[in-house]
C-alpha atoms as a PDB file:
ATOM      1  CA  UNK A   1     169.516 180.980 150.671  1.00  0.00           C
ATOM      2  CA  UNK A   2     167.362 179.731 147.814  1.00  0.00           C
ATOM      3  CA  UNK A   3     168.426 181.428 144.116  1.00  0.00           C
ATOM      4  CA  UNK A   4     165.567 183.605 143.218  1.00  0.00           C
ATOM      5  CA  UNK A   5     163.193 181.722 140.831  1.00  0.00           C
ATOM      6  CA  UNK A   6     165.626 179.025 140.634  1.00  0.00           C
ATOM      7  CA  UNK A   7     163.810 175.729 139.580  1.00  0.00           C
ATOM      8  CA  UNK A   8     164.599 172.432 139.639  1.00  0.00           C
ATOM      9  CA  UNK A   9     162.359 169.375 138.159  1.00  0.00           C
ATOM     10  CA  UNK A  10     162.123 166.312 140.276  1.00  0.00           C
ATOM     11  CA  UNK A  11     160.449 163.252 138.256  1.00  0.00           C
ATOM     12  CA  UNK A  12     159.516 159.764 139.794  1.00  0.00           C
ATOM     13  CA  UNK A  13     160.193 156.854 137.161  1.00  0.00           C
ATOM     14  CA  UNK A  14     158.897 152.956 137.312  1.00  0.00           C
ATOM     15  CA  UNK A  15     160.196 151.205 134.664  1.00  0.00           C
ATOM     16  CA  UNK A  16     160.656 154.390 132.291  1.00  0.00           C
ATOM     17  CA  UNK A  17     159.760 154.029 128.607  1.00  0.00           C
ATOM     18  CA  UNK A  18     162.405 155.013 126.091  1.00  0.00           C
ATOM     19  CA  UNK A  19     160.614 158.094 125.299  1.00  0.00           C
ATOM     20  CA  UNK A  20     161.418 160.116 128.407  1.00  0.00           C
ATOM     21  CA  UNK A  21     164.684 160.716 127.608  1.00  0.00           C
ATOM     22  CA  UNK A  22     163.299 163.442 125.210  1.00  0.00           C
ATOM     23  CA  UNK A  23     161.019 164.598 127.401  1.00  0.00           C
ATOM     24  CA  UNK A  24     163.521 165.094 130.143  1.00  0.00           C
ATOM     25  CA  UNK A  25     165.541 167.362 127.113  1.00  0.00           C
ATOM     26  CA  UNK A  26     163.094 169.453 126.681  1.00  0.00           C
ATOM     27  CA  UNK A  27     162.545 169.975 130.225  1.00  0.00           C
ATOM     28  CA  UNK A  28     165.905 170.843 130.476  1.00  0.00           C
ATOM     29  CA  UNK A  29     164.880 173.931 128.156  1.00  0.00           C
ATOM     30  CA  UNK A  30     162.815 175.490 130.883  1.00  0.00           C
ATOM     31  CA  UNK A  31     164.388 174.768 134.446  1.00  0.00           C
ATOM     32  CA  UNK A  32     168.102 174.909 135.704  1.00  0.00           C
ATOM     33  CA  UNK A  33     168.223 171.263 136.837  1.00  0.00           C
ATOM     34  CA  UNK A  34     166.461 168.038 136.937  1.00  0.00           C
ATOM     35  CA  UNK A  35     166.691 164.934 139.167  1.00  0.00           C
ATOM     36  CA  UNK A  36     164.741 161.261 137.852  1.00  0.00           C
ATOM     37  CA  UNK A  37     164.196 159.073 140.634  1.00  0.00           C
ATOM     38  CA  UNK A  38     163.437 155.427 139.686  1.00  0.00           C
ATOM     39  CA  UNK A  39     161.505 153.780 142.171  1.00  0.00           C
ATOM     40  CA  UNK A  40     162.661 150.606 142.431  1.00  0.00           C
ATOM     41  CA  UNK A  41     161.710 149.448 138.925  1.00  0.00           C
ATOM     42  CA  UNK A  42     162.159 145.796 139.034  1.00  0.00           C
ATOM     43  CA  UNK A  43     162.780 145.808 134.902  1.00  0.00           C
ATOM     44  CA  UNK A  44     164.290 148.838 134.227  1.00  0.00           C
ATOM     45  CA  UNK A  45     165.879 149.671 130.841  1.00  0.00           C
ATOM     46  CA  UNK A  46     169.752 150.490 131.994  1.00  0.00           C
ATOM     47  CA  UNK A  47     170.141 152.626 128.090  1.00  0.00           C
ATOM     48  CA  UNK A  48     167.204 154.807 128.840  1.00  0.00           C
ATOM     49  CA  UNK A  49     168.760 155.351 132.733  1.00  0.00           C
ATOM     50  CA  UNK A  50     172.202 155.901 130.989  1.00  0.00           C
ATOM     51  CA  UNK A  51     170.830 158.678 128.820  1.00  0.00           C
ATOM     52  CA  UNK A  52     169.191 160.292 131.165  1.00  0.00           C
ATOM     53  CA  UNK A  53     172.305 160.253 133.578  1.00  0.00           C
ATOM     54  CA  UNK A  54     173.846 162.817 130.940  1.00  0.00           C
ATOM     55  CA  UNK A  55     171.050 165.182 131.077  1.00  0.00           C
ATOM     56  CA  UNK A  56     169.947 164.807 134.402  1.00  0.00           C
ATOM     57  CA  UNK A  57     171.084 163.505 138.247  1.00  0.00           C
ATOM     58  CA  UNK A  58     169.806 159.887 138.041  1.00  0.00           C
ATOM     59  CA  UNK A  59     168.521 158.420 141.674  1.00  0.00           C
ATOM     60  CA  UNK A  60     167.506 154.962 142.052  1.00  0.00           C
ATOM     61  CA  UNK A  61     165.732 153.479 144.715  1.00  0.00           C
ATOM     62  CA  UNK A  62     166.615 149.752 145.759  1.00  0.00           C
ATOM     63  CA  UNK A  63     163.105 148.869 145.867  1.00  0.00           C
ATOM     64  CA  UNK A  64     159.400 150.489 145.504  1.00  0.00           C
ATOM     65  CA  UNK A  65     158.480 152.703 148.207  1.00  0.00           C
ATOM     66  CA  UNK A  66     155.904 154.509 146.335  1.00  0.00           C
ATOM     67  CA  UNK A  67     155.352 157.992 144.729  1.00  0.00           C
ATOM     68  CA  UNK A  68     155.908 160.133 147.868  1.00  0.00           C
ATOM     69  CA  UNK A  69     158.807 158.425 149.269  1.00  0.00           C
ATOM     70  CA  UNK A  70     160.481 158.339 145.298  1.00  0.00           C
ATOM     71  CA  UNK A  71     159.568 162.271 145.041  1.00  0.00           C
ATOM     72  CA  UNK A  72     160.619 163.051 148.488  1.00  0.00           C
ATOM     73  CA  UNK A  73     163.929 161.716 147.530  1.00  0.00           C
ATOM     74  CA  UNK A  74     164.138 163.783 144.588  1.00  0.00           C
ATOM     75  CA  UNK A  75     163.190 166.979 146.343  1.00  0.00           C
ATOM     76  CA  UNK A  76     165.675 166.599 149.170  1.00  0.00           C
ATOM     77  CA  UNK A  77     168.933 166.086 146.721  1.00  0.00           C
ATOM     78  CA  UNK A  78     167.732 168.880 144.529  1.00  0.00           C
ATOM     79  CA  UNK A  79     167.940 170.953 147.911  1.00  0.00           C
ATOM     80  CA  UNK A  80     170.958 169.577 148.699  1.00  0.00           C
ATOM     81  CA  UNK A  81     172.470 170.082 145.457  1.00  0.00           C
ATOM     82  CA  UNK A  82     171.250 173.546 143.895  1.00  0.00           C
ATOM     83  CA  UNK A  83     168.679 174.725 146.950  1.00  0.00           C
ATOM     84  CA  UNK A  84     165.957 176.255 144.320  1.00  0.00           C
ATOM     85  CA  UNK A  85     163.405 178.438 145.238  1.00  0.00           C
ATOM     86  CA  UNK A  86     160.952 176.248 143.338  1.00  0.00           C
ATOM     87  CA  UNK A  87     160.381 172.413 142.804  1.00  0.00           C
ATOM     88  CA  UNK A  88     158.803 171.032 140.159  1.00  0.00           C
ATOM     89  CA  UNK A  89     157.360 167.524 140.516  1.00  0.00           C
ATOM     90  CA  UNK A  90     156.470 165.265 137.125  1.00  0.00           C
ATOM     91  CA  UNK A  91     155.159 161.917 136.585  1.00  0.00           C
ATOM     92  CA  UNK A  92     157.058 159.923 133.565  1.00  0.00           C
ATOM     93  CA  UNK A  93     154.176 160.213 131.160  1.00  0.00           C
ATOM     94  CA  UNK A  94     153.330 163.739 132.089  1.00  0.00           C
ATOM     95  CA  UNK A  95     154.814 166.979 129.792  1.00  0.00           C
ATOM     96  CA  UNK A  96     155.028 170.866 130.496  1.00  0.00           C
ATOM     97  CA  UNK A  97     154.119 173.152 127.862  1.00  0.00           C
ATOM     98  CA  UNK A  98     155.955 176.169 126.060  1.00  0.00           C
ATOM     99  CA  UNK A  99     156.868 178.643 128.230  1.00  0.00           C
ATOM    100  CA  UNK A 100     155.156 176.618 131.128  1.00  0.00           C
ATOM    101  CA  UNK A 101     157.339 177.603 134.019  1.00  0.00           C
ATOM    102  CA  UNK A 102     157.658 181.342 132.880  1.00  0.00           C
ATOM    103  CA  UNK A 103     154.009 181.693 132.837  1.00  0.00           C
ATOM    104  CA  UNK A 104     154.144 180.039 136.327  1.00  0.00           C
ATOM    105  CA  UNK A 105     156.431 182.245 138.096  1.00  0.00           C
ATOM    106  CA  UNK A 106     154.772 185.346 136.075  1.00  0.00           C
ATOM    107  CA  UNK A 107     151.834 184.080 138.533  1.00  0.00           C
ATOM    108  CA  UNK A 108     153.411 183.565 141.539  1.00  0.00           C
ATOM    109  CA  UNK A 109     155.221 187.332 141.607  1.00  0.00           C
ATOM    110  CA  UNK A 110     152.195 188.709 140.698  1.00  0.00           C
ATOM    111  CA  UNK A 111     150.029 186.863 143.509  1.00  0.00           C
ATOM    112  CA  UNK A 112     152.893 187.578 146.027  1.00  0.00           C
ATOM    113  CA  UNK A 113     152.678 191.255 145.396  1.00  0.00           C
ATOM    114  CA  UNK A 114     148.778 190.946 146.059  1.00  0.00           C
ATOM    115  CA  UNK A 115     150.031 189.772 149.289  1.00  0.00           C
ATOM    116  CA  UNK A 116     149.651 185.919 148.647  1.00  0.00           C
ATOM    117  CA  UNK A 117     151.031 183.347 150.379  1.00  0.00           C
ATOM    118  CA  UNK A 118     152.078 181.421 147.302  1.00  0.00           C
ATOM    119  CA  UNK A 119     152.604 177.368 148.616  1.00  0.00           C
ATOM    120  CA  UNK A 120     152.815 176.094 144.842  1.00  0.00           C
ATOM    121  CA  UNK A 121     151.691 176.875 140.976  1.00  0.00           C
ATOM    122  CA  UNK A 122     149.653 174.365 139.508  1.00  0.00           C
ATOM    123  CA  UNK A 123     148.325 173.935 135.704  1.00  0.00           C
ATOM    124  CA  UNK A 124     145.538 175.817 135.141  1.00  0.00           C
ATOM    125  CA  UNK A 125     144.614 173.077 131.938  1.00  0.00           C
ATOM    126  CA  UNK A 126     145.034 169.669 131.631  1.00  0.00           C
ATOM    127  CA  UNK A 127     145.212 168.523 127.791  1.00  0.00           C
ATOM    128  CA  UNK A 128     143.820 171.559 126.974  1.00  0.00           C
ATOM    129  CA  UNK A 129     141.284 171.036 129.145  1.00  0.00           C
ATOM    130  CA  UNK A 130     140.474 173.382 132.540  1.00  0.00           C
ATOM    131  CA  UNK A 131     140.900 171.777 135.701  1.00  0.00           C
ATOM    132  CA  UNK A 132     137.946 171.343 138.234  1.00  0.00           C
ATOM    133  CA  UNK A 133     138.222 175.100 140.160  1.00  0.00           C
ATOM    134  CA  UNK A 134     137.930 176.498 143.761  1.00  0.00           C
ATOM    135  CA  UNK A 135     135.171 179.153 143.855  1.00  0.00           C
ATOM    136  CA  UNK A 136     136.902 182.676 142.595  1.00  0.00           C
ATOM    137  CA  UNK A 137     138.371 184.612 145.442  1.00  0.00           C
ATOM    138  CA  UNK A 138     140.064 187.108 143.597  1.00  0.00           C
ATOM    139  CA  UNK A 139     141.821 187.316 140.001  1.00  0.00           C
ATOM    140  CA  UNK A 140     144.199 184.082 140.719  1.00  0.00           C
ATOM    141  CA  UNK A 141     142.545 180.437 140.197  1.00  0.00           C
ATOM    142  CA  UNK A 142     143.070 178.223 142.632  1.00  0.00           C
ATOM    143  CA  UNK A 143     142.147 174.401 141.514  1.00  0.00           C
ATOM    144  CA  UNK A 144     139.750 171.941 143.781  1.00  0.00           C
ATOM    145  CA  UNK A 145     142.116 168.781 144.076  1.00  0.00           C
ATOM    146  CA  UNK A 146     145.244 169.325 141.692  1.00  0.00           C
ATOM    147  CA  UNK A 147     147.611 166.732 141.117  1.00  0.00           C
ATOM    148  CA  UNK A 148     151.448 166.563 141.451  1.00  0.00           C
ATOM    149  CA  UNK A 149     152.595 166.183 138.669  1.00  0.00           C
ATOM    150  CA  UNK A 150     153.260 169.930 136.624  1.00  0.00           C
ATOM    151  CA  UNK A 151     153.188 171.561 139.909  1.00  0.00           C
ATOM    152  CA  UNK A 152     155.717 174.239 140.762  1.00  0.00           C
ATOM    153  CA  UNK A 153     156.261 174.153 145.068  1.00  0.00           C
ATOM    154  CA  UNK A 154     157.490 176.866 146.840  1.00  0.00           C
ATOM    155  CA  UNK A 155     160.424 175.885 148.912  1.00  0.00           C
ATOM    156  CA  UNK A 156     159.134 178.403 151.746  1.00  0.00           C
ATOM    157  CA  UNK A 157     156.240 175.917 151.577  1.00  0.00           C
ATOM    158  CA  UNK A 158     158.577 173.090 151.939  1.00  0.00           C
ATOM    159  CA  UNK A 159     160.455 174.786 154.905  1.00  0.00           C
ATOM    160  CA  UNK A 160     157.006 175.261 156.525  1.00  0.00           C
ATOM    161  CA  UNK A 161     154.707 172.217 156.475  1.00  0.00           C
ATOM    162  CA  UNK A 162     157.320 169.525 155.060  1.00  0.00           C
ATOM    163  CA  UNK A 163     157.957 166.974 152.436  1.00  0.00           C
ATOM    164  CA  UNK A 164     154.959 164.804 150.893  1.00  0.00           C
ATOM    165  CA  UNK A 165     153.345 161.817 153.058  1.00  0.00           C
ATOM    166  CA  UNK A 166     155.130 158.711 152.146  1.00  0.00           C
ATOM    167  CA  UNK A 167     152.683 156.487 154.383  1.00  0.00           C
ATOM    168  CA  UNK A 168     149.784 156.923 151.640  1.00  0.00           C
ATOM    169  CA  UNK A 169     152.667 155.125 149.576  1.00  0.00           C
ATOM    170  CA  UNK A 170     150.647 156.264 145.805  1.00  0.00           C
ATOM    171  CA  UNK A 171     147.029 157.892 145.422  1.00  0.00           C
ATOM    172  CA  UNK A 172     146.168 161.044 147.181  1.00  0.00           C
ATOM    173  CA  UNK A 173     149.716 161.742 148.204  1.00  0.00           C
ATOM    174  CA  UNK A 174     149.068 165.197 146.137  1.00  0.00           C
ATOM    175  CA  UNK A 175     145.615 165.428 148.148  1.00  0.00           C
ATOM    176  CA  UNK A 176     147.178 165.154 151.136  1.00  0.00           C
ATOM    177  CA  UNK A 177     149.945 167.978 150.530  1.00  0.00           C
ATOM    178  CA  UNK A 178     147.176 169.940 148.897  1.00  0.00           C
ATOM    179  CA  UNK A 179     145.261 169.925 152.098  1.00  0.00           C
ATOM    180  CA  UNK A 180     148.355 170.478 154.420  1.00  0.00           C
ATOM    181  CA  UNK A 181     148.973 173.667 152.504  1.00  0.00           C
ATOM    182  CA  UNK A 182     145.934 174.731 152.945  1.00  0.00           C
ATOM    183  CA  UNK A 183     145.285 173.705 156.687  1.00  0.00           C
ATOM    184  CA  UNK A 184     149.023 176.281 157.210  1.00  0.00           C
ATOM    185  CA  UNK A 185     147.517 179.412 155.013  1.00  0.00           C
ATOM    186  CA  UNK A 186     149.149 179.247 151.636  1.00  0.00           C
ATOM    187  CA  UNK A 187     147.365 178.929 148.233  1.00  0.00           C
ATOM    188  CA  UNK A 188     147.916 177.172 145.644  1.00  0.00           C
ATOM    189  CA  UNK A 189     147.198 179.044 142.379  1.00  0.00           C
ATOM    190  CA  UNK A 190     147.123 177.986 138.727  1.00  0.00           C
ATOM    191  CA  UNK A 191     149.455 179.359 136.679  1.00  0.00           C
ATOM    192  CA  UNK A 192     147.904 181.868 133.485  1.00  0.00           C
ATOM    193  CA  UNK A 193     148.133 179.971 130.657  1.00  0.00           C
ATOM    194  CA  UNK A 194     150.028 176.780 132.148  1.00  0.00           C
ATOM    195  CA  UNK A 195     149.395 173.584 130.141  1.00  0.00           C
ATOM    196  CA  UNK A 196     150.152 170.129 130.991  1.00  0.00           C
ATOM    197  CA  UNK A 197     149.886 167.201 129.059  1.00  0.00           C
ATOM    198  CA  UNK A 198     149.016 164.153 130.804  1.00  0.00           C
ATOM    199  CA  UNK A 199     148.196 160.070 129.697  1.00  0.00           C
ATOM    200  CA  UNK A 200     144.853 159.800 130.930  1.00  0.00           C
ATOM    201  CA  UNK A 201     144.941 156.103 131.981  1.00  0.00           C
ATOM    202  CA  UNK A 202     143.568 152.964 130.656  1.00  0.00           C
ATOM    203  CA  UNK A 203     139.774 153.595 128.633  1.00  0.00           C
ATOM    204  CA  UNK A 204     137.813 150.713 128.603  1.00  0.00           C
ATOM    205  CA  UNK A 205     134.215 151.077 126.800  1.00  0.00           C
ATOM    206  CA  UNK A 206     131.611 151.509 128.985  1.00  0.00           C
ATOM    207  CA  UNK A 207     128.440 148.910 129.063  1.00  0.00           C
ATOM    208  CA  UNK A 208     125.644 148.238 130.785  1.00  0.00           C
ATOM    209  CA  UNK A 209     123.772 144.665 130.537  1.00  0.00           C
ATOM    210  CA  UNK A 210     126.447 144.170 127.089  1.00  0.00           C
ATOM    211  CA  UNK A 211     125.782 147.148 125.539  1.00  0.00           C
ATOM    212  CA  UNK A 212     127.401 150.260 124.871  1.00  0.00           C
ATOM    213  CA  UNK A 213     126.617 153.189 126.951  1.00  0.00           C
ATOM    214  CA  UNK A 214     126.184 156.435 125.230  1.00  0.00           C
ATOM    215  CA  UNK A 215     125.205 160.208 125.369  1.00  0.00           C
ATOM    216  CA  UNK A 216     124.105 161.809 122.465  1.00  0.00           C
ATOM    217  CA  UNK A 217     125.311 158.987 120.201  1.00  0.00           C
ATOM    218  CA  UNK A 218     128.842 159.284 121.157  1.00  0.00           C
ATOM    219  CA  UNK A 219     130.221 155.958 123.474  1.00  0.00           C
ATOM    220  CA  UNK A 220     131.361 156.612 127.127  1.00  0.00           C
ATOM    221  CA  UNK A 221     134.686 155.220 128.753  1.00  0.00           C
ATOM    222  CA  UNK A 222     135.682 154.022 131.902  1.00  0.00           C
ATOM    223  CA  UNK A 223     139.072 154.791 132.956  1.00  0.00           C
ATOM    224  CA  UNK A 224     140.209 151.467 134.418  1.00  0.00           C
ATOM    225  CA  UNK A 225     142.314 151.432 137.298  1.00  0.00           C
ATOM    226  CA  UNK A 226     144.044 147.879 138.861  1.00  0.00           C
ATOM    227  CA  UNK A 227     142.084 146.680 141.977  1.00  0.00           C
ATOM    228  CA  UNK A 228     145.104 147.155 144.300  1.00  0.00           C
ATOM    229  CA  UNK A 229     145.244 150.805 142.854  1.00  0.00           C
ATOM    230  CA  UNK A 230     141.542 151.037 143.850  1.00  0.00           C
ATOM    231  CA  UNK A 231     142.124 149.807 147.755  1.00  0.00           C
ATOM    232  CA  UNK A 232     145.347 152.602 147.513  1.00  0.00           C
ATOM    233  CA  UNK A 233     142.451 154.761 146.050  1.00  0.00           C
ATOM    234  CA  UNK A 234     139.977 154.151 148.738  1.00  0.00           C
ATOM    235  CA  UNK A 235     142.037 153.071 151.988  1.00  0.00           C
ATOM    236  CA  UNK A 236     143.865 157.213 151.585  1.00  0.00           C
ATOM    237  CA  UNK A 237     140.870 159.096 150.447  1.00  0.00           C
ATOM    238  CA  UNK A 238     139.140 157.492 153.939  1.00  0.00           C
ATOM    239  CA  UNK A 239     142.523 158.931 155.853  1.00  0.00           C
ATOM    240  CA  UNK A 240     142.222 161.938 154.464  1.00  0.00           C
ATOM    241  CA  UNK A 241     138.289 162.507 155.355  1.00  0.00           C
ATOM    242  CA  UNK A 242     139.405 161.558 158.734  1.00  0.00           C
ATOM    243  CA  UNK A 243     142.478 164.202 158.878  1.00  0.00           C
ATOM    244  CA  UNK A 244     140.456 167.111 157.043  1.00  0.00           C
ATOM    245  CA  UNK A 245     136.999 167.226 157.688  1.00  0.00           C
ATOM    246  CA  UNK A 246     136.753 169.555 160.879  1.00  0.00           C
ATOM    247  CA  UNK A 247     139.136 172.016 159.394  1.00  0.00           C
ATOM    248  CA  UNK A 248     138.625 171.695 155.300  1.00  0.00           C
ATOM    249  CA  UNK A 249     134.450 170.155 156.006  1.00  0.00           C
ATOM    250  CA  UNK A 250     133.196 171.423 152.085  1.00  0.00           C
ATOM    251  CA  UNK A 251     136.674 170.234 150.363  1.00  0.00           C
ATOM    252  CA  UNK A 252     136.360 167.198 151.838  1.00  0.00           C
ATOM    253  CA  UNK A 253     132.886 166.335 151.164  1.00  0.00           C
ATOM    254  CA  UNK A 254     133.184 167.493 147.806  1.00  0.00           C
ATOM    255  CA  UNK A 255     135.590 165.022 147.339  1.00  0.00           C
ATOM    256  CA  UNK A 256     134.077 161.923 148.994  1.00  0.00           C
ATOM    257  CA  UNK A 257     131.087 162.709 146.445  1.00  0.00           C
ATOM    258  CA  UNK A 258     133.208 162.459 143.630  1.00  0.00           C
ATOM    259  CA  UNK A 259     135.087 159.774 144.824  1.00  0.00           C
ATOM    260  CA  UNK A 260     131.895 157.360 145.723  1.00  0.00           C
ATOM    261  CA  UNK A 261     130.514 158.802 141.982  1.00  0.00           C
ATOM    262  CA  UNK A 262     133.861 157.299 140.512  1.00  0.00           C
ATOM    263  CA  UNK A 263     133.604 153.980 142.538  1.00  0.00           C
ATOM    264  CA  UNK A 264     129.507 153.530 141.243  1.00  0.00           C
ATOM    265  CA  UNK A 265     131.121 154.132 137.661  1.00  0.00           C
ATOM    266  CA  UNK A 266     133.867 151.343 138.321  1.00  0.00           C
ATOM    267  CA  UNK A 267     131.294 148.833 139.729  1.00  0.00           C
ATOM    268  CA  UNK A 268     128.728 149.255 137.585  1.00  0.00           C
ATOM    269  CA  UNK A 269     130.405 149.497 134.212  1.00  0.00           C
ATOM    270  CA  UNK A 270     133.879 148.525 134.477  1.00  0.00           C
ATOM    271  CA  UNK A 271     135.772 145.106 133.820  1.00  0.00           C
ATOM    272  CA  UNK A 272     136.669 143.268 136.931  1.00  0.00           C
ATOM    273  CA  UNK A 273     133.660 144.453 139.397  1.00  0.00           C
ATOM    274  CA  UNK A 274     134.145 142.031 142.131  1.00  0.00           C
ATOM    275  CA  UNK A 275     137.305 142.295 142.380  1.00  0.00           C
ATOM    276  CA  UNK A 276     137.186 146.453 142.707  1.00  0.00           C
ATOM    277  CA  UNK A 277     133.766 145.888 145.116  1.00  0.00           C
ATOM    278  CA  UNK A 278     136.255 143.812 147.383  1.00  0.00           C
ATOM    279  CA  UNK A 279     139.323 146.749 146.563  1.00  0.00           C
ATOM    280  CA  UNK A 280     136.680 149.389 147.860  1.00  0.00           C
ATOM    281  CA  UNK A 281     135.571 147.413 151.115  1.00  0.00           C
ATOM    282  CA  UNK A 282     139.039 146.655 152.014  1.00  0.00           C
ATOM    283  CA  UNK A 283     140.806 149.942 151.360  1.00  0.00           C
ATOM    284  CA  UNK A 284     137.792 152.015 153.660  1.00  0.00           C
ATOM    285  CA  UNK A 285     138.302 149.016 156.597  1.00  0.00           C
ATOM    286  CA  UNK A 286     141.809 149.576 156.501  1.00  0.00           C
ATOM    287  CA  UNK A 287     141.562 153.584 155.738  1.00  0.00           C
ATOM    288  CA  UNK A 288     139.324 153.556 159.050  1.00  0.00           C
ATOM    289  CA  UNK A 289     141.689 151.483 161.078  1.00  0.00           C
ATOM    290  CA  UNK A 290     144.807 153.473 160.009  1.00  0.00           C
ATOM    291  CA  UNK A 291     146.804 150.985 158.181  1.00  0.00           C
ATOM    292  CA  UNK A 292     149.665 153.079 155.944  1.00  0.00           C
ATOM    293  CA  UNK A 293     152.352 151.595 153.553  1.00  0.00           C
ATOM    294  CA  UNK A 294     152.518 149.444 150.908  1.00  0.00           C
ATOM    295  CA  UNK A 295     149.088 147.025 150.114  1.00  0.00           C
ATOM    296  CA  UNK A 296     149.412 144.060 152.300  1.00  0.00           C
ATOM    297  CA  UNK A 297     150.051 140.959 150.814  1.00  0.00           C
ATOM    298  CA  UNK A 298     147.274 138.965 152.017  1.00  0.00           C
ATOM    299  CA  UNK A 299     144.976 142.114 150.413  1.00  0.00           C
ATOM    300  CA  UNK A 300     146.504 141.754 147.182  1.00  0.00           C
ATOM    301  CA  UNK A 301     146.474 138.432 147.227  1.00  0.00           C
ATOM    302  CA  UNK A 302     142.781 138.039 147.807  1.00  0.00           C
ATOM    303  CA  UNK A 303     142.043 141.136 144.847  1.00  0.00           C
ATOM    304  CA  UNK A 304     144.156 138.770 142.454  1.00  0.00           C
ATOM    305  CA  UNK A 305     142.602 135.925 142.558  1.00  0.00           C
ATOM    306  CA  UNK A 306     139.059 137.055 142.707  1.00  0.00           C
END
């Protein structure tokens, strides 16, 4: 049986910077254990992975088999190990803040006694910032779309519906789970006060025509993404609008909007537009004929040398 609020972090790691080893200490502060998975980095730095073997159980994976496979890995030898009640998954460059998990389980008991059915805690803020919400159902948030990383999952959850998707390989893999919960009658809530910080990607300026796009005199961004992140991008969401839409029809809609909204911005003021066009066309064809796993090669070769 699961120790009561037990918790144990599980973090996926590709070619971790030196800097996590201090992240993964103060971690340690707020949970009971915590197990890094490297996912087959293919230049990893063996002093950061021997620092973090004294603070944490170290997995590595002989090659890259993508987020869910990397966290599923994680989850299953924290089970093994400790069997927490509670699994917290983290991305490398992602950080809880003070009193982040006590604030989460505060949450959780108090949503359970409302007779809640409590799948997973999830930040209720991003950098400070409050995450895109679920119309209010009652006192407890519940976020649109949340990511992985800085949420808590219920290992009843687990036990239920199962471990993440490793097919979608990286992008939407949270979606996915997020939907699954949902589709078996649990919630997931955001936790009162629960912070997480979180590197927001690559900002390139955004133009139009050569010139700087603004609003209100301050310049806009684009938040560039790799084209063979894009097809990964594309290719799930179009698996998931095929899994979801009879039984989740406004969540799913809701996202293809912003989704197509976030491909316009890509293709019309990003760097690299042809070669994220051709990411977009290819990941829907092979989203609509059902292709999983890693990117083939003959994609990624024809989105690098666009």
């Amino acid at each position: 049986m699961p120790q009561q609020d037990s918790i144990v972090a599980v973090l996926s790691l590709f070619n971790p910077p030196a800097e996590v080893v201090d992240r993964v200490r103060r971690l340690r502060r707020q949970v009971d254990n915590v197990v890094v998975v490297d996912d087959g980095s293919p230049s990893p730095d063996s002093c950061t992975l021997e620092q973090l073997a004294d603070i944490a159980q170290v997995i590595r994976l002989g090659e890259n088999k993508g987020i869910g496979a990397a966290l599923n890995a994680g989850i299953q030898q924290a089970r093994t190990a400790w069997d927490p009640a509670w699994i917290l998954t983290l991305d490398q460059d992602s950080e809880i803040g003070t009193h982040f998990v006590e604030r989460a389980l505060e949450t959780a008991q108090r949503a359970a006694r409302a007779g809640i059915r409590v799948g997973a805690v999830t930040p209720e803020t991003h950098n400070g910032t409050r995450i895109d919400m679920l119309p209010g159902k009652d006192e407890f948030g519940e976020g649109f779309d949340p990511m992985q990383s800085g949420t808590l999952i219920s290992a009843t959850a687990l036990d239920h519906v199962g471990l993440l998707d490793e097919s979608l390989f990286i992008d939407a893999v949270d979606s996915e789970y997020t939907a699954r919960l949902r589709q078996h009658g649990y919630r997931l809530i955001t936790g009162d006060g629960c912070d997480l910080s979180h590197a927001l990607g690559q900002a390139r300026p955004m133009k139009f025509l050569g010139l700087r796009v603004k609003i209100a005199g301050r310049g806009l961004n684009v938040y560039y993404h790799a084209p063979f992140r894009v097809y990964y991008m594309a290719r799930n969401s179009t698996q998931l609008t095929r899994k979801y839409l009879l039984g989740q029809p406004a969540w799913i809609l809701k996202r293809v909007t912003l989704e197509t909204i976030f491909h316009l911005i890509r293709v019309t003021y990003g760097p690299n537009r042809m070669a994220l066009l051709k990411a977009i066309v290819l990941g829907t064809r092979d989203g609509l004929r059902g292709r999983q796993g890693r990117i083939p090669q003959a994609v990624q070769d024809r989105l690098t040398t666009l």
